[in-house]
C-alpha atoms as a PDB file:
ATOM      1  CA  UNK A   1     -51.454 -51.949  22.804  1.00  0.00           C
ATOM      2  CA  UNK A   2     -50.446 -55.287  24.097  1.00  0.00           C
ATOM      3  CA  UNK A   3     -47.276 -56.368  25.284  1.00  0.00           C
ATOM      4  CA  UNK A   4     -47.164 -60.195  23.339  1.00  0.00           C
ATOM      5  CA  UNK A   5     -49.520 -61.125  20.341  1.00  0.00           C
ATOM      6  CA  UNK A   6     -52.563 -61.704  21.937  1.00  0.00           C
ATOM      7  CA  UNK A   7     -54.448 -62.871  19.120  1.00  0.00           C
ATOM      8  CA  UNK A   8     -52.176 -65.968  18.387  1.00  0.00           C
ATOM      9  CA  UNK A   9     -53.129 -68.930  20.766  1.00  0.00           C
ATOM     10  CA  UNK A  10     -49.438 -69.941  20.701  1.00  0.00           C
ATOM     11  CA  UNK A  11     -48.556 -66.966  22.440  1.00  0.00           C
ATOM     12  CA  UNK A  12     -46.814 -66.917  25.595  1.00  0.00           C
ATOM     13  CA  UNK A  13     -50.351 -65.455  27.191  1.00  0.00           C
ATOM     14  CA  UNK A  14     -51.762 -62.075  28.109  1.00  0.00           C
ATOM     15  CA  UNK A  15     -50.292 -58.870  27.634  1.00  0.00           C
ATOM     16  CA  UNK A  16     -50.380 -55.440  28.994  1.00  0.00           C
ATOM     17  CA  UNK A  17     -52.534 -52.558  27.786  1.00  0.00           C
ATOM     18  CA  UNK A  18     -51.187 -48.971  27.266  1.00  0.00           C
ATOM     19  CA  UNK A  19     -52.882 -48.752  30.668  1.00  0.00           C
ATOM     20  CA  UNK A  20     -51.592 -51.365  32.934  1.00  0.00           C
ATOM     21  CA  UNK A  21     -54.351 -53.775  32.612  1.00  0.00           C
ATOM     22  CA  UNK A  22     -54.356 -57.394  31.457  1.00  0.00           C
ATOM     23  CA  UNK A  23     -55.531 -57.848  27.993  1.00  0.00           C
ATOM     24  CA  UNK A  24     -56.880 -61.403  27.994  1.00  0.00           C
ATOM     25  CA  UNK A  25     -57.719 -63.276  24.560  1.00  0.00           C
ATOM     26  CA  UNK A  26     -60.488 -66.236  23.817  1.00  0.00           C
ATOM     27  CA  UNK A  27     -58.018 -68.585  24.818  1.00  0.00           C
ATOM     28  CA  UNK A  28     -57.038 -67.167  28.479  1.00  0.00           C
ATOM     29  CA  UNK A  29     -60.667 -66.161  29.039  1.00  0.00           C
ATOM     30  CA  UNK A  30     -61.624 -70.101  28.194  1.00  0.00           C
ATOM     31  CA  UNK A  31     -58.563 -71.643  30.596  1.00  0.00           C
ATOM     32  CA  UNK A  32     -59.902 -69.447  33.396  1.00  0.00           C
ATOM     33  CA  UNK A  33     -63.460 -70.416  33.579  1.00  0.00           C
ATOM     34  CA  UNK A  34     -62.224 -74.274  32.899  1.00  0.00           C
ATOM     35  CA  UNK A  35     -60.319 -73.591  35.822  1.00  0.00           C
ATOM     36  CA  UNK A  36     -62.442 -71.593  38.061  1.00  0.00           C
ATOM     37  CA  UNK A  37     -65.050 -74.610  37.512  1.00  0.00           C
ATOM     38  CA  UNK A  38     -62.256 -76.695  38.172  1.00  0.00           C
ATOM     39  CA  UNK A  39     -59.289 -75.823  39.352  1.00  0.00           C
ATOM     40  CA  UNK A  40     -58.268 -79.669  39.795  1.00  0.00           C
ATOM     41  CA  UNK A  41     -58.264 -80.217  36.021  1.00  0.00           C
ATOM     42  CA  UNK A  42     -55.042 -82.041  34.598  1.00  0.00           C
ATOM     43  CA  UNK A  43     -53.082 -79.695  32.012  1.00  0.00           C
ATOM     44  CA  UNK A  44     -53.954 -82.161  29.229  1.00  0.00           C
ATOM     45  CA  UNK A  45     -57.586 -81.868  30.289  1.00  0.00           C
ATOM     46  CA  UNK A  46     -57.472 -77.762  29.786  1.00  0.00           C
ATOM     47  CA  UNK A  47     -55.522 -77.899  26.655  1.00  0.00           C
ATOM     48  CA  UNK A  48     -58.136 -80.106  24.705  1.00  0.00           C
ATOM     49  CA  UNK A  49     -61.133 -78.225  26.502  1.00  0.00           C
ATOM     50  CA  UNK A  50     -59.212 -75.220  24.854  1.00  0.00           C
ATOM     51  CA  UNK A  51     -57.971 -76.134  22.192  1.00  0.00           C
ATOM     52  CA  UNK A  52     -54.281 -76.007  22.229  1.00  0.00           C
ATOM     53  CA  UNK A  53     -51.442 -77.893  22.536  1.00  0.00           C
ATOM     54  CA  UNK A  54     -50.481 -78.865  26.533  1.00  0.00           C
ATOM     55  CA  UNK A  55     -47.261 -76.907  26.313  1.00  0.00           C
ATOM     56  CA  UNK A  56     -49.118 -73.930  25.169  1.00  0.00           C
ATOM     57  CA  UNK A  57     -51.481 -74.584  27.962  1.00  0.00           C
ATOM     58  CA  UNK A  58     -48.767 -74.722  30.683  1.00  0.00           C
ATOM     59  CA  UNK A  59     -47.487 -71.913  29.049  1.00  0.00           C
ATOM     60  CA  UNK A  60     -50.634 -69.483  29.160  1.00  0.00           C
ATOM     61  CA  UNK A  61     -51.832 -70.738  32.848  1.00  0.00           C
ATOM     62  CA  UNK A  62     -47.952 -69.815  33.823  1.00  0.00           C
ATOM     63  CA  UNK A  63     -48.499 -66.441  32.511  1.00  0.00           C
ATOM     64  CA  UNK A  64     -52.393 -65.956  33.689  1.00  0.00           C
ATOM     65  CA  UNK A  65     -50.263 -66.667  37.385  1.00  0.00           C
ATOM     66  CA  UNK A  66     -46.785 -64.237  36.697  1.00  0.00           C
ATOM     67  CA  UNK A  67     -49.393 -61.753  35.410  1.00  0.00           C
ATOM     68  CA  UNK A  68     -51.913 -61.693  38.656  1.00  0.00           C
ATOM     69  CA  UNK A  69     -54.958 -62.501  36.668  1.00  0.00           C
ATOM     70  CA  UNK A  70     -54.959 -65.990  38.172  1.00  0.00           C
ATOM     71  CA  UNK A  71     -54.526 -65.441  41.774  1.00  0.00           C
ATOM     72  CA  UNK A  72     -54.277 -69.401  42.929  1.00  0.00           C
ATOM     73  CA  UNK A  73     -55.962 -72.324  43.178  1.00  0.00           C
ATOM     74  CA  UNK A  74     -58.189 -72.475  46.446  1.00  0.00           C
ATOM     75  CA  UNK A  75     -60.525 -75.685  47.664  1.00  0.00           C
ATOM     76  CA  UNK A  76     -64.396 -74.438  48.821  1.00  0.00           C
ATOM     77  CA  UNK A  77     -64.752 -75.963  52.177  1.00  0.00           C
ATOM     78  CA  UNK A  78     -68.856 -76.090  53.264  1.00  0.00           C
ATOM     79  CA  UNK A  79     -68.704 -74.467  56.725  1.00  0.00           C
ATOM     80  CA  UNK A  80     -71.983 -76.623  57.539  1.00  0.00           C
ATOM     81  CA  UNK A  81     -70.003 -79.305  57.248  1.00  0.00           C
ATOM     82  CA  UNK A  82     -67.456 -78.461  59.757  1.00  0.00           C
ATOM     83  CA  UNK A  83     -69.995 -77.350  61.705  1.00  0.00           C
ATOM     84  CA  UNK A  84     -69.883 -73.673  60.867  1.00  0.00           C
ATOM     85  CA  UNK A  85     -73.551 -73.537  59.182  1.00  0.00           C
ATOM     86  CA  UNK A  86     -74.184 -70.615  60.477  1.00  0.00           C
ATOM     87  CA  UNK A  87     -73.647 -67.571  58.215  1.00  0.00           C
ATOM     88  CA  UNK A  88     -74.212 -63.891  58.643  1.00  0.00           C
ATOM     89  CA  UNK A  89     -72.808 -60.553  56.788  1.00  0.00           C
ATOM     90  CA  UNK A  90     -72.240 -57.836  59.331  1.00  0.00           C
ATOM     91  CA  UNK A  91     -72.228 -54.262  58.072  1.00  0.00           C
ATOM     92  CA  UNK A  92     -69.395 -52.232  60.503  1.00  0.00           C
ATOM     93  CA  UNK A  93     -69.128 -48.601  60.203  1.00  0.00           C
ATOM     94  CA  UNK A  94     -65.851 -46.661  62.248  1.00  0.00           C
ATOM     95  CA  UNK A  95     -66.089 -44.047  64.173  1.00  0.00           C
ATOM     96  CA  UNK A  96     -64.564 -41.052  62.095  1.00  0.00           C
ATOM     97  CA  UNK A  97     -61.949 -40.761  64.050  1.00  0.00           C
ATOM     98  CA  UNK A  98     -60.949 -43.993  63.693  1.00  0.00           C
ATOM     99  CA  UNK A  99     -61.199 -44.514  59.240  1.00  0.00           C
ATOM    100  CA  UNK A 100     -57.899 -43.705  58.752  1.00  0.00           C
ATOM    101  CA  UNK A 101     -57.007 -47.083  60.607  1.00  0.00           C
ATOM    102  CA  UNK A 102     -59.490 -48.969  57.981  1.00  0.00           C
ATOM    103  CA  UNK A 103     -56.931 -51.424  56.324  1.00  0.00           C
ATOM    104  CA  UNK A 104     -55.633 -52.076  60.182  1.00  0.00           C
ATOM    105  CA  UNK A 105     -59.110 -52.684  61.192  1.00  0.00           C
ATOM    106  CA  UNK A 106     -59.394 -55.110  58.224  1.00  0.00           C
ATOM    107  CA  UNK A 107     -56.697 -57.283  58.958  1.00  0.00           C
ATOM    108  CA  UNK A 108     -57.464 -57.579  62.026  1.00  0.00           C
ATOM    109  CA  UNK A 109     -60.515 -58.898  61.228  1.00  0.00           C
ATOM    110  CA  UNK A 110     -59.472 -61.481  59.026  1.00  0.00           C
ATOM    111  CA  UNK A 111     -57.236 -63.373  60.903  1.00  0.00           C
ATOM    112  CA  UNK A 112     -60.155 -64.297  63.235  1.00  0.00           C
ATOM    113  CA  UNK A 113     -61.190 -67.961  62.354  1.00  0.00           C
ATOM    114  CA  UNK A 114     -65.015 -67.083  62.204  1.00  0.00           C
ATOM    115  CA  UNK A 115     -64.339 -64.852  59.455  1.00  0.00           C
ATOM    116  CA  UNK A 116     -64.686 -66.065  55.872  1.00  0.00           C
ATOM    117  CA  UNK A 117     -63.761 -62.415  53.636  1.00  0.00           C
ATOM    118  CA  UNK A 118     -63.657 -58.957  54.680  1.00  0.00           C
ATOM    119  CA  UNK A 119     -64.518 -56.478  52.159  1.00  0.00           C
ATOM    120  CA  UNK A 120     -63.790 -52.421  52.656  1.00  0.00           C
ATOM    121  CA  UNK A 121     -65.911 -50.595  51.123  1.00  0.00           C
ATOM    122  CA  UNK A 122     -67.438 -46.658  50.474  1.00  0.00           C
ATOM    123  CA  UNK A 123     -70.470 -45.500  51.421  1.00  0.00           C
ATOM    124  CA  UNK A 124     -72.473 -45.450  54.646  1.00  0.00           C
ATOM    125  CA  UNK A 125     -70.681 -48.387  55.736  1.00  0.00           C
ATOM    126  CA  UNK A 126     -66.827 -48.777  56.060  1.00  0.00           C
ATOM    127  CA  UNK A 127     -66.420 -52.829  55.921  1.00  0.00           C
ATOM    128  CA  UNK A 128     -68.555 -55.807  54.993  1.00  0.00           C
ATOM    129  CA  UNK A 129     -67.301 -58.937  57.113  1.00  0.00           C
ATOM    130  CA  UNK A 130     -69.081 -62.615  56.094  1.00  0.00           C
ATOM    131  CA  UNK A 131     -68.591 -64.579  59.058  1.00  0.00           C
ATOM    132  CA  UNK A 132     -69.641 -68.881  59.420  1.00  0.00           C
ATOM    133  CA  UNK A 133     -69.953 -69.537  63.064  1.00  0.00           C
ATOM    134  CA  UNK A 134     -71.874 -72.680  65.039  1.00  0.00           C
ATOM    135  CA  UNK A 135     -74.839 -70.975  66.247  1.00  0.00           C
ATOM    136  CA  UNK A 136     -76.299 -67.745  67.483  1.00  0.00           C
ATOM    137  CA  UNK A 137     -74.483 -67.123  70.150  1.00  0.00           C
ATOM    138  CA  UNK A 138     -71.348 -67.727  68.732  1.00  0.00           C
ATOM    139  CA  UNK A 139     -72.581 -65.112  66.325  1.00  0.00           C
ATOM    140  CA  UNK A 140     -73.478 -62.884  68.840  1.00  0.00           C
ATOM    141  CA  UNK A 141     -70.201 -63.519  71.109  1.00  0.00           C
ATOM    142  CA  UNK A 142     -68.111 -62.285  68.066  1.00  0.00           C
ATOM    143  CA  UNK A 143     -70.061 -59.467  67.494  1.00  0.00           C
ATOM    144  CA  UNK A 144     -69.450 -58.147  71.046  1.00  0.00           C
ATOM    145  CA  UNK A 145     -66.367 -59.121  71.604  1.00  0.00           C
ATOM    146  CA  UNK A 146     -64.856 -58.256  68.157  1.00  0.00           C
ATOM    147  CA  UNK A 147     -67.113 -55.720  66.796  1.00  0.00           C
ATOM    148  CA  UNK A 148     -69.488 -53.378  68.862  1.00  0.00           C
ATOM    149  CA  UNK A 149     -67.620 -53.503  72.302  1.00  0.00           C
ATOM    150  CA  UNK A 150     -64.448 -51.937  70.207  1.00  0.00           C
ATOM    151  CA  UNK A 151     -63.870 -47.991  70.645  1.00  0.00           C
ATOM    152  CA  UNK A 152     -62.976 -47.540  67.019  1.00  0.00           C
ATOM    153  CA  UNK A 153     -66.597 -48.877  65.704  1.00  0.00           C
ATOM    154  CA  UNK A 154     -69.749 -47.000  65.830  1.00  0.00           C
ATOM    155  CA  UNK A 155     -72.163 -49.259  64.449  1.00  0.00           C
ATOM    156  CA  UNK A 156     -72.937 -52.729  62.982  1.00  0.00           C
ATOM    157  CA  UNK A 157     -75.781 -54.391  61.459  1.00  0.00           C
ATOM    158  CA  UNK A 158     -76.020 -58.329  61.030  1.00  0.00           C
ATOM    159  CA  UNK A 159     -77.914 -60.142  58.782  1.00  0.00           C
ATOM    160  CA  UNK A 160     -78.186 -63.801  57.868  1.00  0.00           C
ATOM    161  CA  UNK A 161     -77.347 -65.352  55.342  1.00  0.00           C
ATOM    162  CA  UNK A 162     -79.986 -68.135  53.949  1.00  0.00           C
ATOM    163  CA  UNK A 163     -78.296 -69.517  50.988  1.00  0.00           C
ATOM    164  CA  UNK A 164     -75.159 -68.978  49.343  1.00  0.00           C
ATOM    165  CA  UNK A 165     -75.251 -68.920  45.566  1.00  0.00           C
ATOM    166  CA  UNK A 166     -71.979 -68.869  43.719  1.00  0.00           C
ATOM    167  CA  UNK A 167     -71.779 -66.604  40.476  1.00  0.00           C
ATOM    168  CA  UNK A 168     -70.660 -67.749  37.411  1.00  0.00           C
ATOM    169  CA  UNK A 169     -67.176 -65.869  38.125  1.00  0.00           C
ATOM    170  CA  UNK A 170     -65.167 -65.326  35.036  1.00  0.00           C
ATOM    171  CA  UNK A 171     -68.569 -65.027  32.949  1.00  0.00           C
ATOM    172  CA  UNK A 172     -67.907 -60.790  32.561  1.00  0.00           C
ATOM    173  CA  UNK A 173     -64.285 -61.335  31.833  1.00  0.00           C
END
């Protein structure tokens, strides 16, 4: 059951389930793929691309933020670019010992500046990392230094990425 009145695009935006979860209407799912494809897009913009009236708008996109569905509003840098066109996904599993220290092992990774998103994960591997670096042997510096020369990892694989294609995001919402 949700916590506002879903259903009525006047409402203040999405509610909660009986479980915790957003409940997200026509209107919300329509503002977040307007925004996802561009998250530039004036207020006035949205509301007539939604249908409803600007304060509504400001209104619902306020919510879709209080609420966590909409996380914030991010620019999509090309790392080729800034001369980052170099991009690989390296596969890193732990050493058993070392899993429960996962999240720490994380972190860590991401606050290196070669690393674009760091993704933990079950199965045979323990985290995903998707790196942009210059050229191979940048790639291959990081992966010793940061990677396969550290105590707590056992393994890593790196491939290469070719071509990044961006999903339609919000499409399965």
């Amino acid at each position: 059951m949700p916590v506002t009145d879903s259903s009525n695009p006047t409402s203040s935006g999405p509610g909660r389930t009986a479980f915790g979860a957003v409940e997200l209407d026509d209107v919300d799912r329509r503002l977040l793929r307007e925004l996802e494809r561009d998250g530039r897009i004036s207020n006035k913009e949205l509301a007539a691309l939604a249908g409803i009236a600007p304060s509504t708008c400001h209104a619902r996109v306020r919510a879709l933020r209080e609420s966590g569905v909409l996380r914030g509003f991010h620019a999509q840098v090309d790392p080729e670019a800034v001369g980052r066109g170099l991009q690989a996904m390296i596969a890193v599993r732990l050493q058993p010992s070392a899993r429960a220290r996962l999240t720490e092992v994380a972190h860590r990774l991401a606050q290196r500046p070669e690393v674009r998103d760091v993704y933990l994960l079950a199965g045979v591997d323990d985290v995903l990392v998707h790196v942009a670096v210059r050229d191979s042997p940048e790639l291959r510096a990081f992966v010793l230094e940061h990677l396969s020369t550290r105590p707590e990892v056992a393994h890593t694989q790196t491939s290469l990425v070719f071509e990044h294609v961006h999903a339609p995001g919000t499409a399965s919402i």
